[in-house]
Protein backbone atom coordinates (compact mmCIF):
# COMPACT_ATOMS: atom_id res chain seq x y z
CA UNK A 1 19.47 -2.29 -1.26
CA UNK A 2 19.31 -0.76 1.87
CA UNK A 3 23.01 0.03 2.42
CA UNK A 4 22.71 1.84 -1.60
CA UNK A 5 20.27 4.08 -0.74
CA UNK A 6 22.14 5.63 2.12
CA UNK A 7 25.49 5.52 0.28
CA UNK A 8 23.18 7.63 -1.98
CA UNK A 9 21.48 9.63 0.72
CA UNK A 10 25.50 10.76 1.75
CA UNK A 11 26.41 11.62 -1.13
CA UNK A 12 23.49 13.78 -1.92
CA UNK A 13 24.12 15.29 1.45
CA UNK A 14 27.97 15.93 1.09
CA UNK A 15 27.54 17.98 -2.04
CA UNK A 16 24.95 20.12 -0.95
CA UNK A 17 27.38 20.40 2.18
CA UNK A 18 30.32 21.15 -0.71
CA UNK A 19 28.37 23.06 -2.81
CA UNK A 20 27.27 25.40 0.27
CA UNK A 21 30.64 25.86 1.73
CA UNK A 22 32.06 26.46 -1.84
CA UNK A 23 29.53 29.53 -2.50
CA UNK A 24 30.40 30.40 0.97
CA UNK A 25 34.43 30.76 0.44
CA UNK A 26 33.64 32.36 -3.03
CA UNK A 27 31.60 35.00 -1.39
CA UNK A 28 34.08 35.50 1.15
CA UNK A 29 36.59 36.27 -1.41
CA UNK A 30 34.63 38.29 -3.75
CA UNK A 31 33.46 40.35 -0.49
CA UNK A 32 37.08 41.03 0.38
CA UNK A 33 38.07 41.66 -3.11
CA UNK A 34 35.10 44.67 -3.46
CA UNK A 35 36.38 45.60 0.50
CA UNK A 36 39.75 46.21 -1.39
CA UNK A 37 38.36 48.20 -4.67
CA UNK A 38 36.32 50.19 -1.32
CA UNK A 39 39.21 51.71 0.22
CA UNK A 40 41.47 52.00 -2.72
CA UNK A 41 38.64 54.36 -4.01
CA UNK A 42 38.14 55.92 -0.25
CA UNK A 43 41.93 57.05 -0.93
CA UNK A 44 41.68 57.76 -4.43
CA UNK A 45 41.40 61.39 -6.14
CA UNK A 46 37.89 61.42 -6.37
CA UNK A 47 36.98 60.81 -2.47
CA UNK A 48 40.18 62.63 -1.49
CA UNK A 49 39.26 65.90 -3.00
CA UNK A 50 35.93 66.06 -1.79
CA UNK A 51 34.37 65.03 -5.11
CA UNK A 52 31.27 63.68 -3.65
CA UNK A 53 28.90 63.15 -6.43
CA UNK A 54 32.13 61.09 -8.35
CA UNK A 55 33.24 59.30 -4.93
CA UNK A 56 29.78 58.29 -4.10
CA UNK A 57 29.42 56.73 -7.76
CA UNK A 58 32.46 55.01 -7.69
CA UNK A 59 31.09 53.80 -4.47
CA UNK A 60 27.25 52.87 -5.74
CA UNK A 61 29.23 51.10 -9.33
CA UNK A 62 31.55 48.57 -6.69
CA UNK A 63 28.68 48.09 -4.37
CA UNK A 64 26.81 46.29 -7.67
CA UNK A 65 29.68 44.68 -8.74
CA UNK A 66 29.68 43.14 -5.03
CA UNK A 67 26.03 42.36 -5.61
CA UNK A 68 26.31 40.96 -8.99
CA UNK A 69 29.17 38.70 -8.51
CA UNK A 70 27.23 37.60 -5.46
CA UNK A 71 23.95 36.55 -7.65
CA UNK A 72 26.07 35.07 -9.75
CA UNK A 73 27.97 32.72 -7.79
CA UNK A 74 24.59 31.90 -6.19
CA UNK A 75 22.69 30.96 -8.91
CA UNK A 76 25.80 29.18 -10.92
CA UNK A 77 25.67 27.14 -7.59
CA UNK A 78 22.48 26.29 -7.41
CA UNK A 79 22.04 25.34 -11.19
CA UNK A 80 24.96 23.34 -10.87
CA UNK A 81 24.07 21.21 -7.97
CA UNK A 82 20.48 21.39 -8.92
CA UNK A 83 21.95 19.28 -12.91
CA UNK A 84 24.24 17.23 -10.46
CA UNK A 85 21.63 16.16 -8.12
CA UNK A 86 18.86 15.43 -11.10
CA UNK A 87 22.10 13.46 -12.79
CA UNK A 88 22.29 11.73 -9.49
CA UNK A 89 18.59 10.84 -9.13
CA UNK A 90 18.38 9.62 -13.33
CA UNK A 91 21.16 7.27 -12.74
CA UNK A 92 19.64 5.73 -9.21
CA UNK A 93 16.25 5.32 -10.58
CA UNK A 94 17.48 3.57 -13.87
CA UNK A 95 19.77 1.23 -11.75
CA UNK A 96 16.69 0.73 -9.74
CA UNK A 97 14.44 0.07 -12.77
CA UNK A 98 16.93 -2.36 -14.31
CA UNK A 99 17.45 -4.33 -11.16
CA UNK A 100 13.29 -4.52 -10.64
CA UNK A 101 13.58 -5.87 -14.52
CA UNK A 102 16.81 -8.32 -13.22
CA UNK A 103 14.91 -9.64 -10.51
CA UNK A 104 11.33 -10.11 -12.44
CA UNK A 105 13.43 -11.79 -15.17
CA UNK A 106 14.96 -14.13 -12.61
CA UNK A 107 12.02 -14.74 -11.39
CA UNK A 108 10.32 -16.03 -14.74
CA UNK A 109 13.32 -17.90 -15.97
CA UNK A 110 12.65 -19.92 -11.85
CA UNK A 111 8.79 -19.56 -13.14
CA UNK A 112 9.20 -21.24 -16.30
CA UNK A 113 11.52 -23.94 -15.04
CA UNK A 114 9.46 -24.65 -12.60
CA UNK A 115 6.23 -24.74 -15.12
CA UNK A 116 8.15 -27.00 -17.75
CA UNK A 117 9.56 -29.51 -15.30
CA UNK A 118 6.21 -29.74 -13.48
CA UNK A 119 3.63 -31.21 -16.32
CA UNK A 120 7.02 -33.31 -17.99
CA UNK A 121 7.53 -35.24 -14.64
CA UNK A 122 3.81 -35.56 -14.44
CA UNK A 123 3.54 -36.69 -17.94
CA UNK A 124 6.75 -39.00 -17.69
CA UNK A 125 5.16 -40.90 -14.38
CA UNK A 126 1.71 -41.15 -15.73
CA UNK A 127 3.51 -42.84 -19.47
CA UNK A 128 5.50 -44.90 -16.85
CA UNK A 129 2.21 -46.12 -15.17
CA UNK A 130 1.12 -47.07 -18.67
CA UNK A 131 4.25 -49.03 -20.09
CA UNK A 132 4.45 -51.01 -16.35
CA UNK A 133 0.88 -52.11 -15.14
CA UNK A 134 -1.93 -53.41 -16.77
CA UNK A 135 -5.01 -50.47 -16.72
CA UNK A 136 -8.23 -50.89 -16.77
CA UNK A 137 -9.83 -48.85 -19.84
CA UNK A 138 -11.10 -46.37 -17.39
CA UNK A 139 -7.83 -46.07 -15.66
CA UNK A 140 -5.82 -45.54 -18.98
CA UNK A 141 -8.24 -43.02 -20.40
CA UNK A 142 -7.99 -40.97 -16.86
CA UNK A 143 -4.35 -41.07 -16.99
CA UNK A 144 -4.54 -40.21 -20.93
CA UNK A 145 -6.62 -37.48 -19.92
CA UNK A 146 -4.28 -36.01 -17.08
CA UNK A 147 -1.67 -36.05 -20.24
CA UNK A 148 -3.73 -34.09 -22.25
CA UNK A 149 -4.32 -31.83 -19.19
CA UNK A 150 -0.55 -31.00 -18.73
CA UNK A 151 -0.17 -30.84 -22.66
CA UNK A 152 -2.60 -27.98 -22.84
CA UNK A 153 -0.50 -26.52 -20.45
CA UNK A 154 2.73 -26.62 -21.84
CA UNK A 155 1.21 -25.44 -24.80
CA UNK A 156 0.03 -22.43 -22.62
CA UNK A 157 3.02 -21.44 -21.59
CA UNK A 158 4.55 -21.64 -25.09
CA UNK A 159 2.53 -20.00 -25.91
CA UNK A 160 2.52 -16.61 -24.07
CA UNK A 161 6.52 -16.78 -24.59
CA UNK A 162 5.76 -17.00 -28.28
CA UNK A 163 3.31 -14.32 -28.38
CA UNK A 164 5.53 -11.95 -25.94
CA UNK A 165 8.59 -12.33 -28.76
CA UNK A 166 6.38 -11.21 -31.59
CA UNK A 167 5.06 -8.56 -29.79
CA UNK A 168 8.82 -7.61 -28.56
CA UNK A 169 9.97 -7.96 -32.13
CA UNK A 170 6.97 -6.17 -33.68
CA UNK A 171 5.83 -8.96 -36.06
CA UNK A 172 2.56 -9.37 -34.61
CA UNK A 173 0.01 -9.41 -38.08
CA UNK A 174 -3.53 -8.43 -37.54
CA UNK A 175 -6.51 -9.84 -39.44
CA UNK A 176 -9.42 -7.46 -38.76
CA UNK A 177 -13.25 -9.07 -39.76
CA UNK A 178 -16.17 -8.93 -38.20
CA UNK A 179 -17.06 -10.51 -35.18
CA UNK A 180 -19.95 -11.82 -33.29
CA UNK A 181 -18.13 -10.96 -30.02
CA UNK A 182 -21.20 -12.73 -27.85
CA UNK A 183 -20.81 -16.07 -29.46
CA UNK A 184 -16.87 -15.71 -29.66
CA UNK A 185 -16.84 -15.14 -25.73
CA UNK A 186 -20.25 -17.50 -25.02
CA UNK A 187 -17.51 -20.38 -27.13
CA UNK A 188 -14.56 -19.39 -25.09
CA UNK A 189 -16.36 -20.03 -21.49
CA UNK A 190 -17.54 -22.81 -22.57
CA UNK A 191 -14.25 -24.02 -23.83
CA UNK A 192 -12.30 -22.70 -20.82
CA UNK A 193 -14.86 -24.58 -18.18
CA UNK A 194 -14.33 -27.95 -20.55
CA UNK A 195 -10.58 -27.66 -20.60
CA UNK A 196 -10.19 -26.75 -16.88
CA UNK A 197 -12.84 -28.52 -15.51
CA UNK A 198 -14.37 -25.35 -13.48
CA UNK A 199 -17.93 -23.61 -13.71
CA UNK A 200 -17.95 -20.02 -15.08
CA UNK A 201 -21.22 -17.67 -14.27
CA UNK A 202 -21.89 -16.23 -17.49
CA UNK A 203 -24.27 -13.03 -18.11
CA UNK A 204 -23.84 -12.59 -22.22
CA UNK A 205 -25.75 -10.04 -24.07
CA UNK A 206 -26.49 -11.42 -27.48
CA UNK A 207 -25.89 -9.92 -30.82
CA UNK A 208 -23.11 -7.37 -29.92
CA UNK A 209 -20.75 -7.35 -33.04
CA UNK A 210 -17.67 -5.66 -33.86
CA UNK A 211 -14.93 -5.47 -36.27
CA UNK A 212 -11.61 -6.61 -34.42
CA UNK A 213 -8.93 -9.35 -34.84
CA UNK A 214 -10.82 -12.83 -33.36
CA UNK A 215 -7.26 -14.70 -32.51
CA UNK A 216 -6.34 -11.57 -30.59
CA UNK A 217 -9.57 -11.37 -28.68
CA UNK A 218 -9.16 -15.25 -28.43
CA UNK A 219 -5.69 -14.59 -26.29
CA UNK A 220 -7.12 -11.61 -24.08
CA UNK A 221 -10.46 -13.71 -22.94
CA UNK A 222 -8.33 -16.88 -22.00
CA UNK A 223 -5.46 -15.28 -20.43
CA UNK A 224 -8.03 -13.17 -18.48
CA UNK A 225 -9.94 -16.51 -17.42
CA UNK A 226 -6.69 -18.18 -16.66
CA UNK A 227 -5.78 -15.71 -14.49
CA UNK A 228 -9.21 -15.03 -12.39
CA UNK A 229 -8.97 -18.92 -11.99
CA UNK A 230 -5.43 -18.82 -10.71
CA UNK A 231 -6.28 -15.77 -8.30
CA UNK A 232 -10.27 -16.72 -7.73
CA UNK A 233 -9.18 -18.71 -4.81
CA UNK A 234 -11.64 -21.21 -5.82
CA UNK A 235 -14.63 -18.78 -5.74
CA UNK A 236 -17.47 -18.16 -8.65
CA UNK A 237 -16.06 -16.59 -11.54
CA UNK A 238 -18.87 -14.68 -13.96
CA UNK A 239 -18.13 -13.60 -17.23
CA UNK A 240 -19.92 -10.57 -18.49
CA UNK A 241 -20.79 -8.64 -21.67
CA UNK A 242 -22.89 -6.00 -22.38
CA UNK A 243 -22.66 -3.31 -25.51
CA UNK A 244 -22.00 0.38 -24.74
CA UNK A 245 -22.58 2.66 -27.24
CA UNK A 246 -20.69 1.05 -30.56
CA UNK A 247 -18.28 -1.22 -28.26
CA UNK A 248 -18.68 -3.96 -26.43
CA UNK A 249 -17.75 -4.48 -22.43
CA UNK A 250 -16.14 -7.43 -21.25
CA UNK A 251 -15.61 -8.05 -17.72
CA UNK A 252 -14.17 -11.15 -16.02
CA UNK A 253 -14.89 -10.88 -11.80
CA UNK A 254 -13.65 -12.95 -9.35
CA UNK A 255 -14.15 -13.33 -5.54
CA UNK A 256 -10.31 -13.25 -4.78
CA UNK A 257 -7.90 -11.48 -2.34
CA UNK A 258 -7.69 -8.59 -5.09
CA UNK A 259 -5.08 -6.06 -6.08
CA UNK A 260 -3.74 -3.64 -3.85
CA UNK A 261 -4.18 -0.64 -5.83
CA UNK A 262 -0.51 0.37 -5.65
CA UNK A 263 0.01 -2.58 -8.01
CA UNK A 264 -3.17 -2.16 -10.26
CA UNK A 265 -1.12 -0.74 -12.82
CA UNK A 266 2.01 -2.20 -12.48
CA UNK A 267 0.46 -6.10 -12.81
CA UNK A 268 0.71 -5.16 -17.16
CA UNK A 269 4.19 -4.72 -16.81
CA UNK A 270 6.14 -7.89 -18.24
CA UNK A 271 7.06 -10.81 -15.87
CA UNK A 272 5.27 -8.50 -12.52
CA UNK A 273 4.29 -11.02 -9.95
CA UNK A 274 2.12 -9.92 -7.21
CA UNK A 275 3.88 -9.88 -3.90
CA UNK A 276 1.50 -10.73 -1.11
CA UNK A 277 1.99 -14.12 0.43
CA UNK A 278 -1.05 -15.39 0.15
CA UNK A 279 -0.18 -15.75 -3.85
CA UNK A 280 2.95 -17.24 -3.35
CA UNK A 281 2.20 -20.41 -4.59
CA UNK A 282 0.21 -19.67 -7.57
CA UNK A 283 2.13 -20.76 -10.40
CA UNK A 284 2.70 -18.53 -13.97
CA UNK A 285 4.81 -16.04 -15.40
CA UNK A 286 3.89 -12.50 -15.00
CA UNK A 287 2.91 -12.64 -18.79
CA UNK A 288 -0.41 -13.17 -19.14
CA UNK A 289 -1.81 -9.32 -18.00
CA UNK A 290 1.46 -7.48 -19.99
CA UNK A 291 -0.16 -9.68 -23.22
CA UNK A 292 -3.54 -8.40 -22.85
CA UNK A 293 -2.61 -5.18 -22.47
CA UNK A 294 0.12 -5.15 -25.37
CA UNK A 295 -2.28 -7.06 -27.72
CA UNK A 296 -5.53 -4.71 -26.78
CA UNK A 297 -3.68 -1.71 -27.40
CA UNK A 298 -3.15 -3.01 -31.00
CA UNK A 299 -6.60 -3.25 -31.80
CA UNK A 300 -7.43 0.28 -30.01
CA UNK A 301 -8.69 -1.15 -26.79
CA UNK A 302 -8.74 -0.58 -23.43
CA UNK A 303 -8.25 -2.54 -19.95
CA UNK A 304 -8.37 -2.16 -16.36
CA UNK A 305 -8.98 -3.18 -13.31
CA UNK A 306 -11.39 -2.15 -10.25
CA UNK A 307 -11.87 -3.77 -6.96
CA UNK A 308 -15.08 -6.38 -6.49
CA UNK A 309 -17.38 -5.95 -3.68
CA UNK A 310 -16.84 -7.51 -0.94
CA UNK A 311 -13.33 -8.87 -2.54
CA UNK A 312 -11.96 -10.01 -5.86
CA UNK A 313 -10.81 -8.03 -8.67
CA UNK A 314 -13.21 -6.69 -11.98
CA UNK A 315 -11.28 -6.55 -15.16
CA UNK A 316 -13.09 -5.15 -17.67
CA UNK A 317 -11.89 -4.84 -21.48
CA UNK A 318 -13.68 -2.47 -23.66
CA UNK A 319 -13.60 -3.52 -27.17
CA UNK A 320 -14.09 -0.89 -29.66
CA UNK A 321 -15.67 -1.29 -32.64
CA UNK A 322 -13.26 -0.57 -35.37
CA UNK A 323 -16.42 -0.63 -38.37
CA UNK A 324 -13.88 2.18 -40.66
CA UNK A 325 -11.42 -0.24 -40.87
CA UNK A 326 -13.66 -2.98 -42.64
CA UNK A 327 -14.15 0.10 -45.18
């Protein structure tokens, strides 16, 4: 990558360089061309017979054409170069973008290998343990349990790959009704802590409704809970909603490393991965933030994400309240 950005660098350089010395040797010529029209007219009949006022003219009329021609070639050259180097500049940064897009993509086909084979050889040795030794009924329903555990997690990945197709192919249907948003979230937690055995701190202000699409909001809230789990480092997680106005706010905070703000934006791009080491080893797909955003922007709703005090990450969804579209 390196050794294509200076190729790039030289050859930016060496046209300038070309472009410079060609308006150079054009004005040299042009110069000596008007130099000649000069004393052809100094020896003409105008200049010769002491015509002034025609001499001087003739003079004045190739002195513009000098400065004309000069202009000319100038500002050909710069447009020129100026298109070349903007060509130039297109083509780098869409070779850039599509090898970012290369690499990411790599990196969620390794992702989702590695996310597959993980809960199967998990699930294969547990199923072994069963078919070779004789469990207790506590030990078989642990081991049925750890199952279950890695089947809600393939499912999980399936998915976000599922919903990422629809949304790529546009067939994504949404069923708008009214929705008691605090119980729908209040159900979610509790779900979430059952399913993944952690403790969510919940602050839920009751009775804030609105009229969105409930297996959409479903998919934002879990993803978003998935993911402050993943990055929480094992710190409290609080879940809280409060209405503004006609919408309702939604944040999910977590006592994490954070974002860098340089990637705050970039994390909803498909398959983005953060890059600092110290969440090298989470596991996922960079699919889970490019979802919410993709699916909250389909019901007219907004996300981001601000940094926690004293670390950690607040993402906070605002859902709007769509009432003219149960009209």
């Amino acid at each position: 990558m390196r050794r294509f950005n200076l190729y790039f660098i030289a050859l930016i350089v060496y046209l300038v360089a070309f472009a410079t010395w060609w308006i150079i040797l054009l004005n040299k010529q042009i110069t000596e061309v008007a130099e000649l029209r000069k004393s052809d007219l100094l020896e003409g009949t105008a200049c010769q017979e002491n015509d002034s006022s025609g001499c001087l003219k003739a003079l004045e009329k190739n002195a513009n054409d000098l400065r004309r021609e000069q202009t000319m070639i100038a500002t050909e050259g710069f447009v020129f170069l100026s298109l070349l180097i903007a060509g130039l500049v297109m083509v780098r940064n869409t070779y850039m973008k599509e090898r970012k897009l290369n690499l990411q993509q790599k990196n969620f086909i390794l992702s989702v290998s590695h996310e597959l084979r993980t809960p199967l050889a998990a699930m294969r040795l547990s199923t072994e343990t069963l078919k070779k030794r004789e469990l207790t009924k506590e030990q078989t329903e642990r081991v049925l349990s750890a199952n279950m555990e890695e089947i809600d997690r393939l499912t999980g990945l399936l998915d976000k790959v599922f919903v990422t197709t629809k949304l790529d192919q546009e067939s994504y249907t949404l069923e708008f009704a009214s929705i008691d948003l605090s119980n729908l979230i209040s159900g979610l937690a509790s779900r979430f802590q059952e399913i993944k055995q952690v403790k969510l701190l919940t602050d839920i202000e009751e009775d804030i409704r609105v009229v969105s699409d409930s297996q959409v909001l479903e998919i934002v809230v879990m993803n978003l809970l998935d993911n402050a789990v993943k990055y929480g480092m094992g710190k409290d997680i609080t879940v809280h909603l409060c209405q503004q106005g006609n919408n309702g706010i939604l944040k999910v905070i977590d006592q994490g490393l954070g974002i860098p703000d340089a990637e705050k934006k970039e994390v909803f791009q498909r398959f983005y991965r953060l890059e600092d080491e110290e969440y090298k080893g989470v596991e996922g797909t960079g699919l889970g933030l490019f979802i919410v955003k993709e699916l909250l922007t389909k019901i007219d709703s907004t996300v981001s994400i601000a940094n926690n005090s004293p670390s950690g990450s607040v993402i906070t969804v605002e859902v709007k309240c769509l009432e003219e579209r149960s009209k």
